[in-house]
C-alpha atoms as a PDB file:
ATOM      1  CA  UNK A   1    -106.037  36.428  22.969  1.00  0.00           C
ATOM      2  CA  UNK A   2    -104.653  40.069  23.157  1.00  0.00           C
ATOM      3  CA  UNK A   3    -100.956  38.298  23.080  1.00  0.00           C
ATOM      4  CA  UNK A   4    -101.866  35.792  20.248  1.00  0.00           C
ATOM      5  CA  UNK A   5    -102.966  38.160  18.512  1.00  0.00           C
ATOM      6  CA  UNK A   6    -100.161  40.430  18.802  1.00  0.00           C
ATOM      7  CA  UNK A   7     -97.614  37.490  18.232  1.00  0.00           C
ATOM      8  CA  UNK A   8     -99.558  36.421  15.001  1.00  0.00           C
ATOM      9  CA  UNK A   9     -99.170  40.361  13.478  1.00  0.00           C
ATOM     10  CA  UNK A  10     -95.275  40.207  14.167  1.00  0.00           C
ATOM     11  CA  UNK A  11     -94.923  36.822  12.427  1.00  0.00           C
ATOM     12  CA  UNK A  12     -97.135  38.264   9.284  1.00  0.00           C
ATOM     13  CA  UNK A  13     -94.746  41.444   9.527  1.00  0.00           C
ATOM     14  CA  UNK A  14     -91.661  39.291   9.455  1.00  0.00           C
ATOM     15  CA  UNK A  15     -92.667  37.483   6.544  1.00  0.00           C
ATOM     16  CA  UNK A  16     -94.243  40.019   4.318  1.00  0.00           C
ATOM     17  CA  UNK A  17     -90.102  41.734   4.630  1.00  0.00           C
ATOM     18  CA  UNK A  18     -88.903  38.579   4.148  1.00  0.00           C
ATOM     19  CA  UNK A  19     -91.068  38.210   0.983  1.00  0.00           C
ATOM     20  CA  UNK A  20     -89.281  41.710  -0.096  1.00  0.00           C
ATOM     21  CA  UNK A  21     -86.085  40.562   0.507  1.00  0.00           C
ATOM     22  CA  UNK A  22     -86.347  38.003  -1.912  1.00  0.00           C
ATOM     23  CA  UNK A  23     -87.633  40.199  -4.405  1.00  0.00           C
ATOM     24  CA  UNK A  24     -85.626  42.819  -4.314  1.00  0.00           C
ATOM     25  CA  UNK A  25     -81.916  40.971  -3.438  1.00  0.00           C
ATOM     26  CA  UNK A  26     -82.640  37.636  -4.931  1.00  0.00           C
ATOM     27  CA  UNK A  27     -81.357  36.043  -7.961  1.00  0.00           C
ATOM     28  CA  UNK A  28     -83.994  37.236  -9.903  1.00  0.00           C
ATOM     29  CA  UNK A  29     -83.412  40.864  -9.122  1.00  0.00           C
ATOM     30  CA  UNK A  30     -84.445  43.823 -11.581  1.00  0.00           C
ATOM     31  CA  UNK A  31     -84.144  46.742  -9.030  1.00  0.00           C
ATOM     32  CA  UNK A  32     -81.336  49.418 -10.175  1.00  0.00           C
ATOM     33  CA  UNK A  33     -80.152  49.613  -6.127  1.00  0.00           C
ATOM     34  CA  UNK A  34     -78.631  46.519  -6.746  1.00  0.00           C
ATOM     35  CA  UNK A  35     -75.168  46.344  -5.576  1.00  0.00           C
ATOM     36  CA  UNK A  36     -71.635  46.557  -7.974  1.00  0.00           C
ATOM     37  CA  UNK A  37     -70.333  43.269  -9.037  1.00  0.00           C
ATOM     38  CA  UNK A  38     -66.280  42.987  -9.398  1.00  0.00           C
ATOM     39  CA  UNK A  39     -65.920  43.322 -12.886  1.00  0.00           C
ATOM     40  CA  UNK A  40     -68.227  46.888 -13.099  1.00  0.00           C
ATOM     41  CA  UNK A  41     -66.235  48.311  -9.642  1.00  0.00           C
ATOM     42  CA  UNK A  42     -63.289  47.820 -12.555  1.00  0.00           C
ATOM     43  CA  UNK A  43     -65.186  49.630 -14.954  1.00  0.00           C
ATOM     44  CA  UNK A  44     -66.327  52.399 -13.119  1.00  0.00           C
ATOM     45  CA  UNK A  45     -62.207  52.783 -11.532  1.00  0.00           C
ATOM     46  CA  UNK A  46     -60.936  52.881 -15.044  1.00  0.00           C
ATOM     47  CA  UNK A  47     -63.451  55.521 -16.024  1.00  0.00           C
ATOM     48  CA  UNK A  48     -62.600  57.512 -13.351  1.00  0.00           C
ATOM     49  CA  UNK A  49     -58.513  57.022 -13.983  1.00  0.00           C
ATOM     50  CA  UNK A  50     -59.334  57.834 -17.988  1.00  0.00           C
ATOM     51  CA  UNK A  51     -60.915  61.188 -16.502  1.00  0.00           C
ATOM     52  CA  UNK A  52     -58.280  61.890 -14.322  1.00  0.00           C
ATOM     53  CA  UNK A  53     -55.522  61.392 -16.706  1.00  0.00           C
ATOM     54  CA  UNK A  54     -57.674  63.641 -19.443  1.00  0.00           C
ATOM     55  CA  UNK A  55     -57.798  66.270 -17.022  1.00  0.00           C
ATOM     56  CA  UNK A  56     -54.094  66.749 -15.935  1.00  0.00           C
ATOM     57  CA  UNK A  57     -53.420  65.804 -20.074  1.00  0.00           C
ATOM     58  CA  UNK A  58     -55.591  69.180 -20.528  1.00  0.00           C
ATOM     59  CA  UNK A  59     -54.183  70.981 -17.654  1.00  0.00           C
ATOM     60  CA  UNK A  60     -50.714  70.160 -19.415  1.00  0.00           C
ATOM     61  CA  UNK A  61     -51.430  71.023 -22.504  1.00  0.00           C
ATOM     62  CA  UNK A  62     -52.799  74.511 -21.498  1.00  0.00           C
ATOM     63  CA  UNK A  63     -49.606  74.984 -19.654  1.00  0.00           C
ATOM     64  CA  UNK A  64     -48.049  74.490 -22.786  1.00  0.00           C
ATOM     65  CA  UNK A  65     -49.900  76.617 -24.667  1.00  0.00           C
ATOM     66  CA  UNK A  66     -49.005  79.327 -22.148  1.00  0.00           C
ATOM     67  CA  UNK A  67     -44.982  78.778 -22.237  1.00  0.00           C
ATOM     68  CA  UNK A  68     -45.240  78.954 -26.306  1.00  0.00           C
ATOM     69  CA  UNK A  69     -46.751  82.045 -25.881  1.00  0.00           C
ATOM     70  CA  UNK A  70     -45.152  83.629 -23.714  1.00  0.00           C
ATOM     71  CA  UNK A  71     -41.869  82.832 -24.805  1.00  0.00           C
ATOM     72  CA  UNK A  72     -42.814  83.742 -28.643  1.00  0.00           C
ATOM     73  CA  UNK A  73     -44.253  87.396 -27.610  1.00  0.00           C
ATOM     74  CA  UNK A  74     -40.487  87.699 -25.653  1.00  0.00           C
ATOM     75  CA  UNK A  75     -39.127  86.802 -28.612  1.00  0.00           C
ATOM     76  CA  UNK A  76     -41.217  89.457 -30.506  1.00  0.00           C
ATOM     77  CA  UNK A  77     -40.504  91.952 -27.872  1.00  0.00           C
ATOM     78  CA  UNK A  78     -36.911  91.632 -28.092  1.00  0.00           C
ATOM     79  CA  UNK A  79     -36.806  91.478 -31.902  1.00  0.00           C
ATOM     80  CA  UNK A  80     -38.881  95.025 -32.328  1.00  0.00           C
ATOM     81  CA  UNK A  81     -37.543  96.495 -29.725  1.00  0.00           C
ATOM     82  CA  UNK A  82     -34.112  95.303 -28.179  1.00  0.00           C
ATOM     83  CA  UNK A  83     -31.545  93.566 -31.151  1.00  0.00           C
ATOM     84  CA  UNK A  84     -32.153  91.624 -34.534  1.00  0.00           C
ATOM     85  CA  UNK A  85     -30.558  89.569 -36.767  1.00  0.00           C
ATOM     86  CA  UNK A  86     -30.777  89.622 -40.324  1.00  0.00           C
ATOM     87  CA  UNK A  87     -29.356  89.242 -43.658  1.00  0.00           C
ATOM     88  CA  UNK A  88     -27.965  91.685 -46.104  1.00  0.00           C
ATOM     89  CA  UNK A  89     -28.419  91.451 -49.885  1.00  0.00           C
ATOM     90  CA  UNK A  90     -27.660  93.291 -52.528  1.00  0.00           C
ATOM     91  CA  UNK A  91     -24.476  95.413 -53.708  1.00  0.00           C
ATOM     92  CA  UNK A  92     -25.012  99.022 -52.837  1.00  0.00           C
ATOM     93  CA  UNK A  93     -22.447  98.127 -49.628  1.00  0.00           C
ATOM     94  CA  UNK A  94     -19.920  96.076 -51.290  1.00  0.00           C
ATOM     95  CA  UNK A  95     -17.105  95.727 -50.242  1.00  0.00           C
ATOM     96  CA  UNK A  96     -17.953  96.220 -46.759  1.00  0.00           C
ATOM     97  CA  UNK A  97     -21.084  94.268 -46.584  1.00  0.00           C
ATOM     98  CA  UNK A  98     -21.717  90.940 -48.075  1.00  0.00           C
ATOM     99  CA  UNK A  99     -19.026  91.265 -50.894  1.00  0.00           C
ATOM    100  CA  UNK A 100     -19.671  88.486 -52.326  1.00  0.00           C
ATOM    101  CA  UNK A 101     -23.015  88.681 -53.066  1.00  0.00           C
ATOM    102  CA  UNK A 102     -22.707  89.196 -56.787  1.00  0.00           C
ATOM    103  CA  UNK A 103     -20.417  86.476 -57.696  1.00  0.00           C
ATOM    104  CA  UNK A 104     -22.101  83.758 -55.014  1.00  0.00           C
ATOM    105  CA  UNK A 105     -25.033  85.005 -53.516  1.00  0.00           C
ATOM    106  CA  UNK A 106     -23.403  84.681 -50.194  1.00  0.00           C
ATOM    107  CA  UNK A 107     -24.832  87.287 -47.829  1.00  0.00           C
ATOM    108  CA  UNK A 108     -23.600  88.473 -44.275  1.00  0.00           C
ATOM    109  CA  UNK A 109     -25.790  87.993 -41.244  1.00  0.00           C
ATOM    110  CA  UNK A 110     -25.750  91.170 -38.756  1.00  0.00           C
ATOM    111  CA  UNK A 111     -26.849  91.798 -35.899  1.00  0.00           C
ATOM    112  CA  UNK A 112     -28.628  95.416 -35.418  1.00  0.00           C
ATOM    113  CA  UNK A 113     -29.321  97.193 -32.136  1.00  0.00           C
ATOM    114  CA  UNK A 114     -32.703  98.227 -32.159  1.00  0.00           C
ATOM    115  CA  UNK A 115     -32.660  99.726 -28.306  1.00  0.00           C
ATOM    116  CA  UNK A 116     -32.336 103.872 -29.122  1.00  0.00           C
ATOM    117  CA  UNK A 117     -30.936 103.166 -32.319  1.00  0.00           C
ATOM    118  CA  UNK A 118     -30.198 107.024 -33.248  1.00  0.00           C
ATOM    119  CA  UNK A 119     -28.987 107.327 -30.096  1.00  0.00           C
ATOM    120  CA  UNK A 120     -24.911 108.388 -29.806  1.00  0.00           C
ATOM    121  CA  UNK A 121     -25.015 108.408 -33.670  1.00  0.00           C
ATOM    122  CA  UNK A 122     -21.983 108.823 -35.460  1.00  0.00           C
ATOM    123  CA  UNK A 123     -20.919 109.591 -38.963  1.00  0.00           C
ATOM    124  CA  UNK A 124     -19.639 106.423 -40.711  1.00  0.00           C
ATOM    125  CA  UNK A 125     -22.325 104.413 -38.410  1.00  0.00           C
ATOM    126  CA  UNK A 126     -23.739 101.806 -40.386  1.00  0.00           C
ATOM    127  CA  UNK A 127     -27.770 101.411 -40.311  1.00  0.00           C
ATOM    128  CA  UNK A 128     -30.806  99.853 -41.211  1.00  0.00           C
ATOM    129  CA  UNK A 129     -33.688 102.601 -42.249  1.00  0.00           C
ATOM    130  CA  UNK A 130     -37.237 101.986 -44.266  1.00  0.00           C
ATOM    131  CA  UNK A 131     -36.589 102.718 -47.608  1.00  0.00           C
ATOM    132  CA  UNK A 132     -38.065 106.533 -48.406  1.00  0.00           C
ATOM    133  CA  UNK A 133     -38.700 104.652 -51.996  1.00  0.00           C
ATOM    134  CA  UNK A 134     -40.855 101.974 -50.037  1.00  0.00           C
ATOM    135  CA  UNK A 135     -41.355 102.262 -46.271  1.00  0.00           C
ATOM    136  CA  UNK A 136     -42.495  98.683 -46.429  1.00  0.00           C
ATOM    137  CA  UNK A 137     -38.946  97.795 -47.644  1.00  0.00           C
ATOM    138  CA  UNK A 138     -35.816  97.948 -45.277  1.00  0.00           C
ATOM    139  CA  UNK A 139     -32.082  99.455 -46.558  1.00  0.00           C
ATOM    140  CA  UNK A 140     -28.809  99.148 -45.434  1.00  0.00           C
ATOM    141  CA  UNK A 141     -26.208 102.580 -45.761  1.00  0.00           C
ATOM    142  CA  UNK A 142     -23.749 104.389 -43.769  1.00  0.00           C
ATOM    143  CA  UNK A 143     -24.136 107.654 -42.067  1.00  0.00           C
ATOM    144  CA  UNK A 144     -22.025 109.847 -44.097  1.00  0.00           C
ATOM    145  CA  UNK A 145     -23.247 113.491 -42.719  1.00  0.00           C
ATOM    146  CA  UNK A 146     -25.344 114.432 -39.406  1.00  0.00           C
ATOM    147  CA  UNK A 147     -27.556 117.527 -39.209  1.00  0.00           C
ATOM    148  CA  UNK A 148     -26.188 121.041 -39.529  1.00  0.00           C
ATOM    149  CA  UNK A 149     -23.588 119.272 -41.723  1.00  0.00           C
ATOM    150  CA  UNK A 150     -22.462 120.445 -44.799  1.00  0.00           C
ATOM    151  CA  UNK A 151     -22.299 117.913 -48.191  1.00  0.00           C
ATOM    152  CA  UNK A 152     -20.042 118.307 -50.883  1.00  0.00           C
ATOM    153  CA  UNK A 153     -21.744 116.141 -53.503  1.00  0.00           C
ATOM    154  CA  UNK A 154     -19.329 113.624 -54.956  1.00  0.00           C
ATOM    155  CA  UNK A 155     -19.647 113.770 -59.057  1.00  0.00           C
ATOM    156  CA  UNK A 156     -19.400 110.333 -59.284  1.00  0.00           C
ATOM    157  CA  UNK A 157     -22.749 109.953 -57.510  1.00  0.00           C
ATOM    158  CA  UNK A 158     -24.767 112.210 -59.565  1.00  0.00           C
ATOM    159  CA  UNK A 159     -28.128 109.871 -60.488  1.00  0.00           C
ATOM    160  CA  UNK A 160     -27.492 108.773 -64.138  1.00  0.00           C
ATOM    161  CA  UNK A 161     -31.092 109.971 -65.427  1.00  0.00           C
ATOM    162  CA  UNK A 162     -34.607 111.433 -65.105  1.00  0.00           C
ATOM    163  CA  UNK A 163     -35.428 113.991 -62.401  1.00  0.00           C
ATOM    164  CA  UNK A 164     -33.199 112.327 -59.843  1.00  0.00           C
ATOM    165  CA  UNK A 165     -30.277 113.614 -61.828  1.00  0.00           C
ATOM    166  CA  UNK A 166     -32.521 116.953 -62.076  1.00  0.00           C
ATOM    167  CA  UNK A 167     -32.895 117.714 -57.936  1.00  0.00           C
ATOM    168  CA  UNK A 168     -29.105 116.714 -58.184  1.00  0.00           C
ATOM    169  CA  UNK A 169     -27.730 119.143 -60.155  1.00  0.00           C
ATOM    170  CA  UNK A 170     -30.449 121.829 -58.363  1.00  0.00           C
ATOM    171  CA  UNK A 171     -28.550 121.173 -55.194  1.00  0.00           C
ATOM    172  CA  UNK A 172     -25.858 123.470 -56.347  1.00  0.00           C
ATOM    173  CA  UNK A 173     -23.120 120.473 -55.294  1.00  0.00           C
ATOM    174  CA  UNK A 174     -23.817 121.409 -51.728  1.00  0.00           C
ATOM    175  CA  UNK A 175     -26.480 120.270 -49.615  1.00  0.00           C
ATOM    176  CA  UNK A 176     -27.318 121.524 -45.837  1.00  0.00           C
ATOM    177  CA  UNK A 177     -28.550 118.447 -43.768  1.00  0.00           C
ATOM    178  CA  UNK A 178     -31.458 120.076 -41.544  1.00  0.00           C
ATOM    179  CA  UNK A 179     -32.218 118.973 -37.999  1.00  0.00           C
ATOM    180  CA  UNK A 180     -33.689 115.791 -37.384  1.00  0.00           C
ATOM    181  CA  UNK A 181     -31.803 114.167 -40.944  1.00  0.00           C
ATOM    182  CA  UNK A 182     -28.897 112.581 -41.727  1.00  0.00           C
ATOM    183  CA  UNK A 183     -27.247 111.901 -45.019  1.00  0.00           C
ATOM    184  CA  UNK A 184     -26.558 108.201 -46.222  1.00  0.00           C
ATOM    185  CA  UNK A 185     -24.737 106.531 -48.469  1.00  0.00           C
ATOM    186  CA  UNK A 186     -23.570 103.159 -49.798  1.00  0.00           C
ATOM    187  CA  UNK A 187     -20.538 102.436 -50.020  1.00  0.00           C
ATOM    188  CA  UNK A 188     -20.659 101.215 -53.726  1.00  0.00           C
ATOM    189  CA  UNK A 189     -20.946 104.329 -55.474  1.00  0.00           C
ATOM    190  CA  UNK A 190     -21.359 102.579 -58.544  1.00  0.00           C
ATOM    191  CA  UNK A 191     -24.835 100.521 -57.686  1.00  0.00           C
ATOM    192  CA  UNK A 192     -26.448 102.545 -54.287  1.00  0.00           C
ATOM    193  CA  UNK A 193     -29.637 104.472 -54.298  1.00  0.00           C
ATOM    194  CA  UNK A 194     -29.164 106.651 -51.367  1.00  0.00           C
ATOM    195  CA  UNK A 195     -29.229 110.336 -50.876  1.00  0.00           C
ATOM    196  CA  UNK A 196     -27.895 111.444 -53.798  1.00  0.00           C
ATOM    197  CA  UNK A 197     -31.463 110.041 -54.986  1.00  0.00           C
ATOM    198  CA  UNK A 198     -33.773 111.378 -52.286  1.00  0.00           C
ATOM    199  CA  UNK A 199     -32.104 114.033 -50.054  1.00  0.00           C
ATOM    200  CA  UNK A 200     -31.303 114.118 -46.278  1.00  0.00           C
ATOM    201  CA  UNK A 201     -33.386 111.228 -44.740  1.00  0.00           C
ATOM    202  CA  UNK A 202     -35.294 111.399 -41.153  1.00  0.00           C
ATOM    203  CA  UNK A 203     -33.657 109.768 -38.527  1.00  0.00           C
ATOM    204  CA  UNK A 204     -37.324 108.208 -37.801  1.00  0.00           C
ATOM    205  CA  UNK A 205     -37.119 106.059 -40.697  1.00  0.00           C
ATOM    206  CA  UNK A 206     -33.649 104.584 -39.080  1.00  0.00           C
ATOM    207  CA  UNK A 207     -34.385 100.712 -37.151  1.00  0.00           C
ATOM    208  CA  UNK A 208     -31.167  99.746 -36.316  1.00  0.00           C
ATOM    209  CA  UNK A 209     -27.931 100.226 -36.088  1.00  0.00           C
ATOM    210  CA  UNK A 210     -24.942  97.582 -36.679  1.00  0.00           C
ATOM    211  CA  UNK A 211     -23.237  96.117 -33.931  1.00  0.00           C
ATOM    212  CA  UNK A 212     -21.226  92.900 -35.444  1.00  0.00           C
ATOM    213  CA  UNK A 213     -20.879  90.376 -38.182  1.00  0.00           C
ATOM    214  CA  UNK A 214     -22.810  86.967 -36.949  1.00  0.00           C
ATOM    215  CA  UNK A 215     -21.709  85.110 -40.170  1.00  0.00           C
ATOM    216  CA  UNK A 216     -19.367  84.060 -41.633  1.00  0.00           C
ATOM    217  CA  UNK A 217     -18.684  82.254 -38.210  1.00  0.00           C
ATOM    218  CA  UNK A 218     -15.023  82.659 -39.056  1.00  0.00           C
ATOM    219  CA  UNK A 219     -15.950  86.474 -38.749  1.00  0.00           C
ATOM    220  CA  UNK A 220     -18.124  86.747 -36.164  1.00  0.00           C
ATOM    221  CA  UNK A 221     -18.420  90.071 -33.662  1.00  0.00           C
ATOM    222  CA  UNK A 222     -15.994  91.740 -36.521  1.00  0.00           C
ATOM    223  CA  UNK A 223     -16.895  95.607 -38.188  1.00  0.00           C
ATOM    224  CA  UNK A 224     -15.263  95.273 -41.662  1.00  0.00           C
ATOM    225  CA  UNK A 225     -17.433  98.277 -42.549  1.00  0.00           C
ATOM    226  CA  UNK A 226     -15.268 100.066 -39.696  1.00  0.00           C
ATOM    227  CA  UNK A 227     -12.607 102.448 -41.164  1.00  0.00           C
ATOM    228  CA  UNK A 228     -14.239 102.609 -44.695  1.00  0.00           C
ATOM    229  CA  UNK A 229     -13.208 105.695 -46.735  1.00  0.00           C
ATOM    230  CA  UNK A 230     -15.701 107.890 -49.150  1.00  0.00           C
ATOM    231  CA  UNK A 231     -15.025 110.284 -51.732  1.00  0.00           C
ATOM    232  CA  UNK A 232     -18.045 112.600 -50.171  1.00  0.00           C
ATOM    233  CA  UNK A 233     -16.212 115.525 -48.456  1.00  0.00           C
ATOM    234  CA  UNK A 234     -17.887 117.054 -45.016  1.00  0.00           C
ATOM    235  CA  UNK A 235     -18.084 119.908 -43.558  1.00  0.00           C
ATOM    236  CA  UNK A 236     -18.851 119.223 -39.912  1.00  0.00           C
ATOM    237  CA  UNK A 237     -20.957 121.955 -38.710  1.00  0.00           C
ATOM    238  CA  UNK A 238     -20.766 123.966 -41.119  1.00  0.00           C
ATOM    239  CA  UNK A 239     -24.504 124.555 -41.521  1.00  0.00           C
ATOM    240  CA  UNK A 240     -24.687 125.571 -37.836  1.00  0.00           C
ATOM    241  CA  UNK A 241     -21.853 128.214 -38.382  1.00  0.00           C
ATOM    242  CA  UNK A 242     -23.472 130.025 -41.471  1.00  0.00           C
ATOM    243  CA  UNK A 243     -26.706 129.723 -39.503  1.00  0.00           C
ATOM    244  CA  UNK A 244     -24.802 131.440 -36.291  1.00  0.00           C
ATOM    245  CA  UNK A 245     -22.938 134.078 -38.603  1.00  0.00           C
ATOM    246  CA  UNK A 246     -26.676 134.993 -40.356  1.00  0.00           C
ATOM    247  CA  UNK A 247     -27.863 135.786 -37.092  1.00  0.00           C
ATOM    248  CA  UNK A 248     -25.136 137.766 -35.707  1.00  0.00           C
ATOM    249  CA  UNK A 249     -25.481 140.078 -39.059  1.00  0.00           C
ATOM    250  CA  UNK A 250     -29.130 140.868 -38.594  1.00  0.00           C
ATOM    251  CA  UNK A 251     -28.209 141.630 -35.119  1.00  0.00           C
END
C-alpha cells in the first residue's frame, strides 16, 4: 500500500504542474513572463538602434560644439593679441590711406600687427591707437616724433577754433615729447585731428601697427604710406640734449 500510495502522490504532482502549464503558457495566457513574439523582438531592436544612434548623434554634436569653440576663442586670441584686419575710413590719411574714400567710399583693408606693437617703433610708422577723444573709438595716424623729440609745430596745423587753437598757440610752436609718448599725425593736414589737438599721446593707447595693404587685391602686401613727406620739422633728440646740457650746468 506504502508503494500505491506513493505512486498515486507522484501522478497528483504531475498533474497539478501540468494544470500550471496550461495556465500559465497556454493560449489563454495573461502572465507578463510570457515570452517575445517576432514582431515585438523588432520593436524592442529598433528601440535600442534609435538609442544608439541618439547617443553617438549627441556625442557628435558635443564634439562639435567643442571644435566651434575652440577654434572661435583661437580666432579671438589671435585677433587681440597676434594680427588684425580691418578697414580704414575717413580722410585724415588721404592720400596714403584709402584715398578714395571721399569721392567713392572705397576704403583700404590693412592688416595691423598687434604682437608688441610699440615695439622697434619708428618715426613715420603708421598705427592704430584709441582715440584720446573716445577710447572706445579706434584712429589711424603716423608716428611723426618719438620721446625726447623735439616738434616744430607746422602753422598749417594750428586747430581752427576754441581752446584747441588756445593750448596751440600756448605751446610756444615747440613741443617736447616726454617719455612714454609719441607725436601723431595725419597725413591730411587739412581734415586730421591729431596732436596738434591733444598733445603727445601714450604709447599705451597704440593697438597696432601697419604691416601691408590686404585690399585692393591688385595692391596687396604694398606700404603706399611708406616714404610719405610732412611739413612738421623734427628735432631728433633734441629734448634729451637740453635735458643732458641742464644737468651738466647745475653740476
Amino acid at each position: 500500500m506504502s508503494h500505491l500510495r506513493g505512486k498515486s502522490k507522484r501522478l497528483y504532482a504531475i498533474h497539478s504542474y501540468a494544470a500550471y502549464l496550461r495556465c500559465t503558457c497556454g493560449p489563454n495566457r495573461t502572465s507578463n513572463m510570457q515570452p517575445h513574439t517576432a514582431p515585438q523582438r523588432h520593436q524592442h531592436r529598433h528601440a535600442r538602434l534609435n538609442m544608439a544612434t541618439g547617443l553617438k548623434n549627441g556625442r557628435h554634436w558635443l564634439q562639435s560644439i567643442g571644435v566651434f569653440a575652440f577654434v572661435t576663442a583661437t580666432i579671438i586670441m589671435l585677433n587681440d593679441n597676434v594680427a588684425e584686419c580691418t578697414s580704414v575710413y575717413g580722410r585724415s590719411m588721404e592720400p596714403s590711406i584709402s584715398p578714395r574714400y571721399h569721392a567713392t567710399g572705397a576704403r583700404d583693408y590693412i592688416i595691423w600687427r598687434k604682437w608688441q606693437p610699440t615695439r622697434n617703433l619708428r618715426r613715420g610708422d603708421v598705427v592704430a591707437l584709441a582715440s584720446p577723444f573716445n577710447p572706445e573709438l579706434d584712429t589711424v595716424k603716423r608716428v611723426v616724433a618719438l620721446a625726447g623729440d623735439l616738434v616744430i609745430l607746422d602753422e598749417k596745423r594750428r586747430p581752427s577754433e576754441g581752446p584747441r587753437r588756445e593750448s596751440w598757440d600756448a605751446w610756444g610752436g615747440k613741443v617736447c615729447v616726454p617719455q612714454g609718448h609719441v607725436w601723431i599725425e595725419g597725413d591730411n593736414w587739412r581734415d586730421s585731428q591729431d596732436s596738434n589737438y591733444y598733445g603727445p599721446v601714450s604709447t599705451a593707447l597704440i593697438k597696432g601697427k601697419a604691416i601691408g595693404l590686404v585690399w585692393p587685391i591688385d595692391e596687396f602686401g604694398a606700404k603706399p604710406w611708406d616714404g610719405f613727406k610732412g611739413r612738421t620739422k623734427v628735432l631728433k633728440g633734441a629734448c634729451w640734449n637740453m635735458v643732458s646740457e641742464q644737468a651738466s650746468i647745475w653740476e
